[in-house]
PDB file of N, CA and C in Angstrom:
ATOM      1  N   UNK A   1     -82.784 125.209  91.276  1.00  0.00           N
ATOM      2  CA  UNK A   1     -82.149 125.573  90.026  1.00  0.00           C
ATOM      3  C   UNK A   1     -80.642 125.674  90.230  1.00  0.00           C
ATOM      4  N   UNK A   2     -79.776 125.504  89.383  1.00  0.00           N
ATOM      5  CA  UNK A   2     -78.551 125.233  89.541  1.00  0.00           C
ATOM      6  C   UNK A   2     -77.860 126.379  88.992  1.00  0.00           C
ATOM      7  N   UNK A   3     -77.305 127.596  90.231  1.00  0.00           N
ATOM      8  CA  UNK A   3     -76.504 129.560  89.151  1.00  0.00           C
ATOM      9  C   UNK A   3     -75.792 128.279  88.368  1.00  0.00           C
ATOM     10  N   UNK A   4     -74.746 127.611  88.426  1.00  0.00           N
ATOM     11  CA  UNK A   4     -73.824 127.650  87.600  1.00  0.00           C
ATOM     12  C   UNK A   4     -74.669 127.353  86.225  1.00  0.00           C
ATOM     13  N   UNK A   5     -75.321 126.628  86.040  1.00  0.00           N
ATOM     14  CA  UNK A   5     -76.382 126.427  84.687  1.00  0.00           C
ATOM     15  C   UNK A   5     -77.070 127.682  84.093  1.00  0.00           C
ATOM     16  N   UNK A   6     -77.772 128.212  85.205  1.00  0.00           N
ATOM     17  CA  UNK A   6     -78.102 129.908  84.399  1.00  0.00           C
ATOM     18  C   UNK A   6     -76.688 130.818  84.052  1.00  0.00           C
ATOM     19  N   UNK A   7     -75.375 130.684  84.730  1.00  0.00           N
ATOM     20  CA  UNK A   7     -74.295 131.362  84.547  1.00  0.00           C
ATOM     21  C   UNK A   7     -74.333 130.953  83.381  1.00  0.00           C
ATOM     22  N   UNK A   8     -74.266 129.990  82.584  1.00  0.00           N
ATOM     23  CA  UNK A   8     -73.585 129.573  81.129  1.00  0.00           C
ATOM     24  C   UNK A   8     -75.146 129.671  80.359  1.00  0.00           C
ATOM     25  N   UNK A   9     -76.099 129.874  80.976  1.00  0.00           N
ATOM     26  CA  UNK A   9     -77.433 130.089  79.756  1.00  0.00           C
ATOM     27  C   UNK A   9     -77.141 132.035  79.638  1.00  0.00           C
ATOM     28  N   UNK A  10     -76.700 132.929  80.704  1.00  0.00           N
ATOM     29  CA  UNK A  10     -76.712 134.036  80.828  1.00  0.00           C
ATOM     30  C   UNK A  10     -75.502 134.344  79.832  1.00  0.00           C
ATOM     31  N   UNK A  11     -74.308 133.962  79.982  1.00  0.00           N
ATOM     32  CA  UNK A  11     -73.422 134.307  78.875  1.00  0.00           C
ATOM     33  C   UNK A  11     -73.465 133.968  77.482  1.00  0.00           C
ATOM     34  N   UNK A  12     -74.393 132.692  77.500  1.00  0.00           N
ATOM     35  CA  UNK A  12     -74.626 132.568  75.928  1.00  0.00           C
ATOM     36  C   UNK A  12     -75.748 132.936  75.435  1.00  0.00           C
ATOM     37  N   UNK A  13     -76.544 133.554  75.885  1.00  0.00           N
ATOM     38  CA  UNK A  13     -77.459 134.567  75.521  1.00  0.00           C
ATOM     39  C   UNK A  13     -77.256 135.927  75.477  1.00  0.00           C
ATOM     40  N   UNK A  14     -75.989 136.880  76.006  1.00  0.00           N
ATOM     41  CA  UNK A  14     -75.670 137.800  76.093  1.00  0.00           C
ATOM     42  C   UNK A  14     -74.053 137.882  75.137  1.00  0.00           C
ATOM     43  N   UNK A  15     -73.775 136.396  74.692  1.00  0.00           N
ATOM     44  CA  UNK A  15     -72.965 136.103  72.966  1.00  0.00           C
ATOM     45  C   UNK A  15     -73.573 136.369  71.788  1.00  0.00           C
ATOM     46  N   UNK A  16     -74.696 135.658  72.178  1.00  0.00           N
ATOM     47  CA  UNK A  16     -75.472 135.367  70.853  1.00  0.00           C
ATOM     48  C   UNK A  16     -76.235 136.941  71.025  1.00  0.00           C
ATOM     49  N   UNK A  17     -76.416 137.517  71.302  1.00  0.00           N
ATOM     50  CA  UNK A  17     -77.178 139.248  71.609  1.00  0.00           C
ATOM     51  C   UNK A  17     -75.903 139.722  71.132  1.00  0.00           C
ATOM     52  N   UNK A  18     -74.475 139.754  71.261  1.00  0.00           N
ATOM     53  CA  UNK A  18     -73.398 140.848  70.988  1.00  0.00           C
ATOM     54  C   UNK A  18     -73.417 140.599  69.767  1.00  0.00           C
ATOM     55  N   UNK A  19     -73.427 139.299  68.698  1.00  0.00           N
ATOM     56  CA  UNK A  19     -73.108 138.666  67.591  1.00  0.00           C
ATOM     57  C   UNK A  19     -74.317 139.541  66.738  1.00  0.00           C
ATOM     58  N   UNK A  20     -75.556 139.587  66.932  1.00  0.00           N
ATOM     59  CA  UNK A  20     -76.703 139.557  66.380  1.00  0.00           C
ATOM     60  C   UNK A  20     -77.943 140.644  67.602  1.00  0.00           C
ATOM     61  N   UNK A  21     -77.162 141.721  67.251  1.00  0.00           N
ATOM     62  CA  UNK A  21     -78.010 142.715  68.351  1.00  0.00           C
ATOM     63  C   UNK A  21     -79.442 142.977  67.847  1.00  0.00           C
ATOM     64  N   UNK A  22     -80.016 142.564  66.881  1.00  0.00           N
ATOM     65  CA  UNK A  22     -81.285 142.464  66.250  1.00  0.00           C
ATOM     66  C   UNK A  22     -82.138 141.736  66.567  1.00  0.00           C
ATOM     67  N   UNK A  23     -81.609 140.672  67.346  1.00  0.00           N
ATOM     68  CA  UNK A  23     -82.323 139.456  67.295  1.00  0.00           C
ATOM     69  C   UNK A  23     -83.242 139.313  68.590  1.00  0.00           C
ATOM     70  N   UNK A  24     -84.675 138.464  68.442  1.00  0.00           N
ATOM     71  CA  UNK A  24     -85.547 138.536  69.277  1.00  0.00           C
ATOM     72  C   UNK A  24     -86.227 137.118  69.228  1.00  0.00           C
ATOM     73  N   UNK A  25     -86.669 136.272  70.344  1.00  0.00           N
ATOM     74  CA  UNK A  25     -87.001 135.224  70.397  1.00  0.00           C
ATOM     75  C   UNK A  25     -87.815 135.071  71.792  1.00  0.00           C
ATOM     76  N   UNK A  26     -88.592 133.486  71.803  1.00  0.00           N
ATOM     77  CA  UNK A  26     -89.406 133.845  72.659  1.00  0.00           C
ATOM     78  C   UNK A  26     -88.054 132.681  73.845  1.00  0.00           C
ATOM     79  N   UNK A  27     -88.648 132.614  74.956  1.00  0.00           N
ATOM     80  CA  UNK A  27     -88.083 131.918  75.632  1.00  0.00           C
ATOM     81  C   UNK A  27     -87.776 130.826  75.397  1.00  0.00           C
ATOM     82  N   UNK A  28     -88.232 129.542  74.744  1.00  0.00           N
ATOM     83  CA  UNK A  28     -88.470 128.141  74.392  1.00  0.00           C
ATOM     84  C   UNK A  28     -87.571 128.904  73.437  1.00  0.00           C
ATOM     85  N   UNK A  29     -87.466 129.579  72.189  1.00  0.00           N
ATOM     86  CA  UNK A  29     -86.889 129.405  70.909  1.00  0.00           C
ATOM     87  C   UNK A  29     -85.382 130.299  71.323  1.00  0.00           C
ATOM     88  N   UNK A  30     -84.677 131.203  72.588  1.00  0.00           N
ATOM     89  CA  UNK A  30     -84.218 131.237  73.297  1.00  0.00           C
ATOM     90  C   UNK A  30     -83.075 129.862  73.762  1.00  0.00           C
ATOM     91  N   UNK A  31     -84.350 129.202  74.465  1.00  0.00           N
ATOM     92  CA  UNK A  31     -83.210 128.000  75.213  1.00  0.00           C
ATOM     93  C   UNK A  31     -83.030 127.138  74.014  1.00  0.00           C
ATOM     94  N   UNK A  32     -83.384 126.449  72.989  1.00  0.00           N
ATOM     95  CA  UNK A  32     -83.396 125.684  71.887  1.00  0.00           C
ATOM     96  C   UNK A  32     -82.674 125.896  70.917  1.00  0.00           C
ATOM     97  N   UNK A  33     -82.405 127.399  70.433  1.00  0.00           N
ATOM     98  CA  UNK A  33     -81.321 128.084  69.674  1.00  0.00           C
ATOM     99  C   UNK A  33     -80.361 128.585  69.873  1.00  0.00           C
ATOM    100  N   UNK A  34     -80.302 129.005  71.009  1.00  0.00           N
ATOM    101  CA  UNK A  34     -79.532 130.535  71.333  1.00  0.00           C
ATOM    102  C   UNK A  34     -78.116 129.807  71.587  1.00  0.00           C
ATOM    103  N   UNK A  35     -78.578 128.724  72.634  1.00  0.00           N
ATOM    104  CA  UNK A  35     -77.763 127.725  73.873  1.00  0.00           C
ATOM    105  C   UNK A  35     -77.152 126.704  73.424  1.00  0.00           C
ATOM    106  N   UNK A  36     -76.062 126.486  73.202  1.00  0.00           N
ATOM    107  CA  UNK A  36     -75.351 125.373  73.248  1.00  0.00           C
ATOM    108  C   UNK A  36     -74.883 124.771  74.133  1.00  0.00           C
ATOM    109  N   UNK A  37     -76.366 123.934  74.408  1.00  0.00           N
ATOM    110  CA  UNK A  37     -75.834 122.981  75.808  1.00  0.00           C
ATOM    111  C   UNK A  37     -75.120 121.721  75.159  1.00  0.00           C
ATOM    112  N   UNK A  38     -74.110 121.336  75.894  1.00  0.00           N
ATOM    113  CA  UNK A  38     -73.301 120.307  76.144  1.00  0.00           C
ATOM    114  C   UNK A  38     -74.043 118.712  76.555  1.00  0.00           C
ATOM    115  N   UNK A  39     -74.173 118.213  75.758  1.00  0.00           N
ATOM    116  CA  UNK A  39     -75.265 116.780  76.201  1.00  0.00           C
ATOM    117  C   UNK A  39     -76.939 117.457  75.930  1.00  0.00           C
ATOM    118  N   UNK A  40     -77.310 116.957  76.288  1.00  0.00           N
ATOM    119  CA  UNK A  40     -79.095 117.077  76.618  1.00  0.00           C
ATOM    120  C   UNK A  40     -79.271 118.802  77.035  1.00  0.00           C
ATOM    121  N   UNK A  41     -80.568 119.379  76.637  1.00  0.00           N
ATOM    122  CA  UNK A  41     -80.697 120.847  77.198  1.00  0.00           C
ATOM    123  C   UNK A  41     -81.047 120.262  78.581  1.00  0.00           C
ATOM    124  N   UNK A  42     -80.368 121.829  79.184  1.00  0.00           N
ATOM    125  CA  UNK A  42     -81.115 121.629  80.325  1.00  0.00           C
ATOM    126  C   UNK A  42     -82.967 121.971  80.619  1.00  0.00           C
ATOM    127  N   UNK A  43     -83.274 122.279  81.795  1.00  0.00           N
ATOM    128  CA  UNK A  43     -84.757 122.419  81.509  1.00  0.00           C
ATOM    129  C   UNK A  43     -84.846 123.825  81.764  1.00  0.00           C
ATOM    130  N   UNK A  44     -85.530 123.858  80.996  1.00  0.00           N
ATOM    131  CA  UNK A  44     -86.423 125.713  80.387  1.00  0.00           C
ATOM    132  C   UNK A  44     -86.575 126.750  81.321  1.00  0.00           C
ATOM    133  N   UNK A  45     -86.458 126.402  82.830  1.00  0.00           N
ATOM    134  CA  UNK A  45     -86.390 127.117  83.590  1.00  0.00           C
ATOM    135  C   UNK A  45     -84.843 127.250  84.216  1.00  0.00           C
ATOM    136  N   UNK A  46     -83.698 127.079  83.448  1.00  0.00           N
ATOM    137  CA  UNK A  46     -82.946 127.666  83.960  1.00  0.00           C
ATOM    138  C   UNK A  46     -82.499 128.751  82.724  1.00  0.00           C
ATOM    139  N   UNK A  47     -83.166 128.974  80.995  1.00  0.00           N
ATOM    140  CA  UNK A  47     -82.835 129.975  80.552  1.00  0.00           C
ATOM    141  C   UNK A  47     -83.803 130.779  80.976  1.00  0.00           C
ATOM    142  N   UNK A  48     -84.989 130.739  81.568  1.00  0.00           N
ATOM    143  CA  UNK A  48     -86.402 131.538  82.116  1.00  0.00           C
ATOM    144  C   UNK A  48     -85.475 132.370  83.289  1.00  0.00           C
ATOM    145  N   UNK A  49     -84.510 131.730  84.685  1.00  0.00           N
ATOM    146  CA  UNK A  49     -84.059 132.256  85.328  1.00  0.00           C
ATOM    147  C   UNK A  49     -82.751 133.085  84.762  1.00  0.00           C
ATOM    148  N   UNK A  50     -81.738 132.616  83.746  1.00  0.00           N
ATOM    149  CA  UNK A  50     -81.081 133.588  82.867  1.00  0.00           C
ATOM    150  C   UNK A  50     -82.041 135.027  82.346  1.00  0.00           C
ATOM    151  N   UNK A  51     -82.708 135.042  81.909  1.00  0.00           N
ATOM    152  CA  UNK A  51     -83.740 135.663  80.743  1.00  0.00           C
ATOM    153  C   UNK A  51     -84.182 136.831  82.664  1.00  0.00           C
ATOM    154  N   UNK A  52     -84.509 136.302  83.285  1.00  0.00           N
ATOM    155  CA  UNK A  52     -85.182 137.138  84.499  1.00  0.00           C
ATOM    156  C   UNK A  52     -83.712 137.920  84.920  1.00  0.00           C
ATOM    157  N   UNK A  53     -82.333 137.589  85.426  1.00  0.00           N
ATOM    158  CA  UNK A  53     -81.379 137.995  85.821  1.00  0.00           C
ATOM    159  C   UNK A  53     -80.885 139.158  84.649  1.00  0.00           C
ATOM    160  N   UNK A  54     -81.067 138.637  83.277  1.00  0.00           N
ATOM    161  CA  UNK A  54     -80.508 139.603  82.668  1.00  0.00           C
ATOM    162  C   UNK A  54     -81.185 141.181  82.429  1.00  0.00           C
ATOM    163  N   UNK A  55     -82.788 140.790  82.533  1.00  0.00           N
ATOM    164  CA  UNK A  55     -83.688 141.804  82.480  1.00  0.00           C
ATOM    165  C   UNK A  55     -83.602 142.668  83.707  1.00  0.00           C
ATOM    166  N   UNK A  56     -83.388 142.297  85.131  1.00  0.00           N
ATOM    167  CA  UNK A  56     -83.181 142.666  86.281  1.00  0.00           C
ATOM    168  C   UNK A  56     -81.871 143.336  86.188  1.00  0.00           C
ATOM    169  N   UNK A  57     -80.656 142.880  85.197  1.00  0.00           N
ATOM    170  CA  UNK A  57     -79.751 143.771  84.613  1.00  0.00           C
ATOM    171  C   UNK A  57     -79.526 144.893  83.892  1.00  0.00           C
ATOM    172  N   UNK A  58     -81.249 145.080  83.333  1.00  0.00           N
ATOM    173  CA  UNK A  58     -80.900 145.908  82.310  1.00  0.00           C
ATOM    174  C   UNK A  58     -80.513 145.616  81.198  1.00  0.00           C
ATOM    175  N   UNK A  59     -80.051 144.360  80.983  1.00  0.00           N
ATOM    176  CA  UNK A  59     -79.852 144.514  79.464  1.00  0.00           C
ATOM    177  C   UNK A  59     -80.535 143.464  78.385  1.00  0.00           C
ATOM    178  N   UNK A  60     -81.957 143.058  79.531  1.00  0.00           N
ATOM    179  CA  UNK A  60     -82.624 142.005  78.102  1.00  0.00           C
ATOM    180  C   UNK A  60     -83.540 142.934  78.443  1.00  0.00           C
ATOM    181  N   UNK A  61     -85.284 143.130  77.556  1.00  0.00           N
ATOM    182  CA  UNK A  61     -86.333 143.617  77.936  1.00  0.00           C
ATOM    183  C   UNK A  61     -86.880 142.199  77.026  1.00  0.00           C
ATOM    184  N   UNK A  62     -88.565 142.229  78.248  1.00  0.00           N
ATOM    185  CA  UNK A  62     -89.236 141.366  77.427  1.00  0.00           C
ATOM    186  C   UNK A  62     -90.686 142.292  76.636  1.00  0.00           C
ATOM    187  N   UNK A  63     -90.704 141.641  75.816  1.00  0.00           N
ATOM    188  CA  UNK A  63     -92.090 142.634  74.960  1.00  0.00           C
ATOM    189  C   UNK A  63     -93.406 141.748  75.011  1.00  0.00           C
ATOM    190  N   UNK A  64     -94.416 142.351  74.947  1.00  0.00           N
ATOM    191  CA  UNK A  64     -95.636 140.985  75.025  1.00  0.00           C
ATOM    192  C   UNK A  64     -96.347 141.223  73.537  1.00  0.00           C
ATOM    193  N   UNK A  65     -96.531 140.099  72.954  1.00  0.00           N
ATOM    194  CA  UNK A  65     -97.242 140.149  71.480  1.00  0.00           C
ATOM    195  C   UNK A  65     -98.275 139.675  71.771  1.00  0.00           C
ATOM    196  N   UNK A  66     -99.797 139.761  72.121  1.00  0.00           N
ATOM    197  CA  UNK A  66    -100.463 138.661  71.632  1.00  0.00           C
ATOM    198  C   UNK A  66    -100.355 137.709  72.589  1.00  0.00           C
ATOM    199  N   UNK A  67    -100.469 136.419  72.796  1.00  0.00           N
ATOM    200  CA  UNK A  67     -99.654 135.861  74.255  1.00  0.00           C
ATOM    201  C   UNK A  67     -98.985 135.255  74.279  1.00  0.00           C
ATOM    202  N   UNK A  68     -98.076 135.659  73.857  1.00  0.00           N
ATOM    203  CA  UNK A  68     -96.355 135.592  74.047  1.00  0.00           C
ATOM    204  C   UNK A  68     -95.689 136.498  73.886  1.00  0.00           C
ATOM    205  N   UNK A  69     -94.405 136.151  74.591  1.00  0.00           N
ATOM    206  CA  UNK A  69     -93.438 137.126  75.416  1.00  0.00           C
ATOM    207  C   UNK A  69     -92.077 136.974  74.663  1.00  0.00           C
ATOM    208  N   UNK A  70     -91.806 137.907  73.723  1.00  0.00           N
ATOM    209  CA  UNK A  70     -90.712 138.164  73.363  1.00  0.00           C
ATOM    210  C   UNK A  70     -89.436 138.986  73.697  1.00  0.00           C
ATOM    211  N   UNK A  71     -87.911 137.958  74.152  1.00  0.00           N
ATOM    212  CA  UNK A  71     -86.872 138.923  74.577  1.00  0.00           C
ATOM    213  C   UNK A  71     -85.960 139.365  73.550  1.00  0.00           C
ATOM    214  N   UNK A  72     -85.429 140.564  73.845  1.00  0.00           N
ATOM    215  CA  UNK A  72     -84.832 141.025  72.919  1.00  0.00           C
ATOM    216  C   UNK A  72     -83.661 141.980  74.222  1.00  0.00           C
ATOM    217  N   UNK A  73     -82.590 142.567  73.656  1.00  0.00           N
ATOM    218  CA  UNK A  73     -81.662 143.404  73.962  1.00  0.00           C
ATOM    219  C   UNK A  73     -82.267 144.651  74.285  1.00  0.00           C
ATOM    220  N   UNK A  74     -81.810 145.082  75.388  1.00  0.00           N
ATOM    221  CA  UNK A  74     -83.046 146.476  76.035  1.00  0.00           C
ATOM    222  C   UNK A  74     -82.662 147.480  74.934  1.00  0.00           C
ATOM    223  N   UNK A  75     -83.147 148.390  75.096  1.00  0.00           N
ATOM    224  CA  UNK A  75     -82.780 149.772  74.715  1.00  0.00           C
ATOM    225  C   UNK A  75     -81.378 150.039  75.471  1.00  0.00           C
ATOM    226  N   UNK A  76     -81.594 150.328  76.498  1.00  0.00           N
ATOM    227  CA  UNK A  76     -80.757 150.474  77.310  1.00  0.00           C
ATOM    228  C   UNK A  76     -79.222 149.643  76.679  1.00  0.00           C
ATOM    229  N   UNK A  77     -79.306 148.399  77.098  1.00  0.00           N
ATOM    230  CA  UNK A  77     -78.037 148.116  76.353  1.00  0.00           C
ATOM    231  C   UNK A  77     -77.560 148.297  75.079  1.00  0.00           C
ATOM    232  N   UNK A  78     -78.537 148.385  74.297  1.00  0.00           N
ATOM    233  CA  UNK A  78     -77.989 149.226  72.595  1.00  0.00           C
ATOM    234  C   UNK A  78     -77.293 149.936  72.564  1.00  0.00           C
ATOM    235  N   UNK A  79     -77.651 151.080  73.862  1.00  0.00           N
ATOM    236  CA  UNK A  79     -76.922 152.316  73.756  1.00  0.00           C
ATOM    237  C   UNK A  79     -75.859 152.309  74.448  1.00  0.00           C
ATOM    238  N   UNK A  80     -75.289 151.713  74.997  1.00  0.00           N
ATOM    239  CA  UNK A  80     -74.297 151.255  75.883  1.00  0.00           C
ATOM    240  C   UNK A  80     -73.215 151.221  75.532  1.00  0.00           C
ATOM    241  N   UNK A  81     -71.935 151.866  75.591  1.00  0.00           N
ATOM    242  CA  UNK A  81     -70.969 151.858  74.723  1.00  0.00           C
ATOM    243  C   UNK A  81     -69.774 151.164  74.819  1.00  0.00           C
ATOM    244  N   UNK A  82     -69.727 149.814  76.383  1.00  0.00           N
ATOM    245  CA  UNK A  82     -69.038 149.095  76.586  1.00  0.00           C
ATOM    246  C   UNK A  82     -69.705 147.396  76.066  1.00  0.00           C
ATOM    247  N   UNK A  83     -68.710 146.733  75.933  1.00  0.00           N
ATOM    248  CA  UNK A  83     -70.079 145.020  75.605  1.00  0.00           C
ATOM    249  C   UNK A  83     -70.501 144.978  76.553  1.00  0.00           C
ATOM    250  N   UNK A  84     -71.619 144.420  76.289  1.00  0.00           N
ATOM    251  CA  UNK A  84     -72.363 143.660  77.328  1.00  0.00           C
ATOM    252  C   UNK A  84     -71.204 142.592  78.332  1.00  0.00           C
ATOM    253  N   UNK A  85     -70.107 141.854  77.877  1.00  0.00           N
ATOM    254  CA  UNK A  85     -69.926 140.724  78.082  1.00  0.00           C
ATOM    255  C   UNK A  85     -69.046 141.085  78.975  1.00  0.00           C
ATOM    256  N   UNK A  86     -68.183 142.359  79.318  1.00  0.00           N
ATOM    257  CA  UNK A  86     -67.242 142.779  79.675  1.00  0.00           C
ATOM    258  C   UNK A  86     -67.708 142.979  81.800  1.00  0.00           C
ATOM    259  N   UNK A  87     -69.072 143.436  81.615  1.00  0.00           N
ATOM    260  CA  UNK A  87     -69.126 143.286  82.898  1.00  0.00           C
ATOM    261  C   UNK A  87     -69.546 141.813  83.818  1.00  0.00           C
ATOM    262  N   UNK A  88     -69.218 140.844  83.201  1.00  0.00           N
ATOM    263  CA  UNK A  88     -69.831 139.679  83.637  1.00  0.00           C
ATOM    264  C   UNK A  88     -68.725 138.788  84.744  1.00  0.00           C
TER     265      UNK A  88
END
């Protein structure tokens, strides 16, 4: 897997979370929406490895519905009173 590719799936998922702190998606609807890749997406496992780094951060949680796995902005970072984007 290529950090610099999860580096730019991790910041534009933690844009699109500062813009729209409500918002919740599954992984696939994640890399397909969230991401503005440049040319072609990349493949699904480098927003899967974003989506794992940020949760290991603290500031994504994933929820399970049914069987699928929805991420959303932790608790934790809601309450957080600096951006998210600032420690990156």
């Amino acid at each position: 897997m290529h950090h610099d590719a999860i580096d730019v799936a991790e910041r534009a998922i933690l844009s699109y979370l500062e813009q729209r702190p409500a918002s919740a998606d599954t992984a696939e609807g994640i890399h397909h929406h969230w991401i503005a890749w440049e040319g072609l997406p990349e493949h699904i496992g480098i927003t899967e490895g974003a989506l794992a780094r940020l949760r290991d951060a603290g500031k994504v949680e994933a929820v399970h519905l049914g069987h699928r796995t929805i991420w959303r902005l932790s608790r934790q970072a809601k309450g957080s009173a600096t951006t998210m984007t600032d420690d990156q």
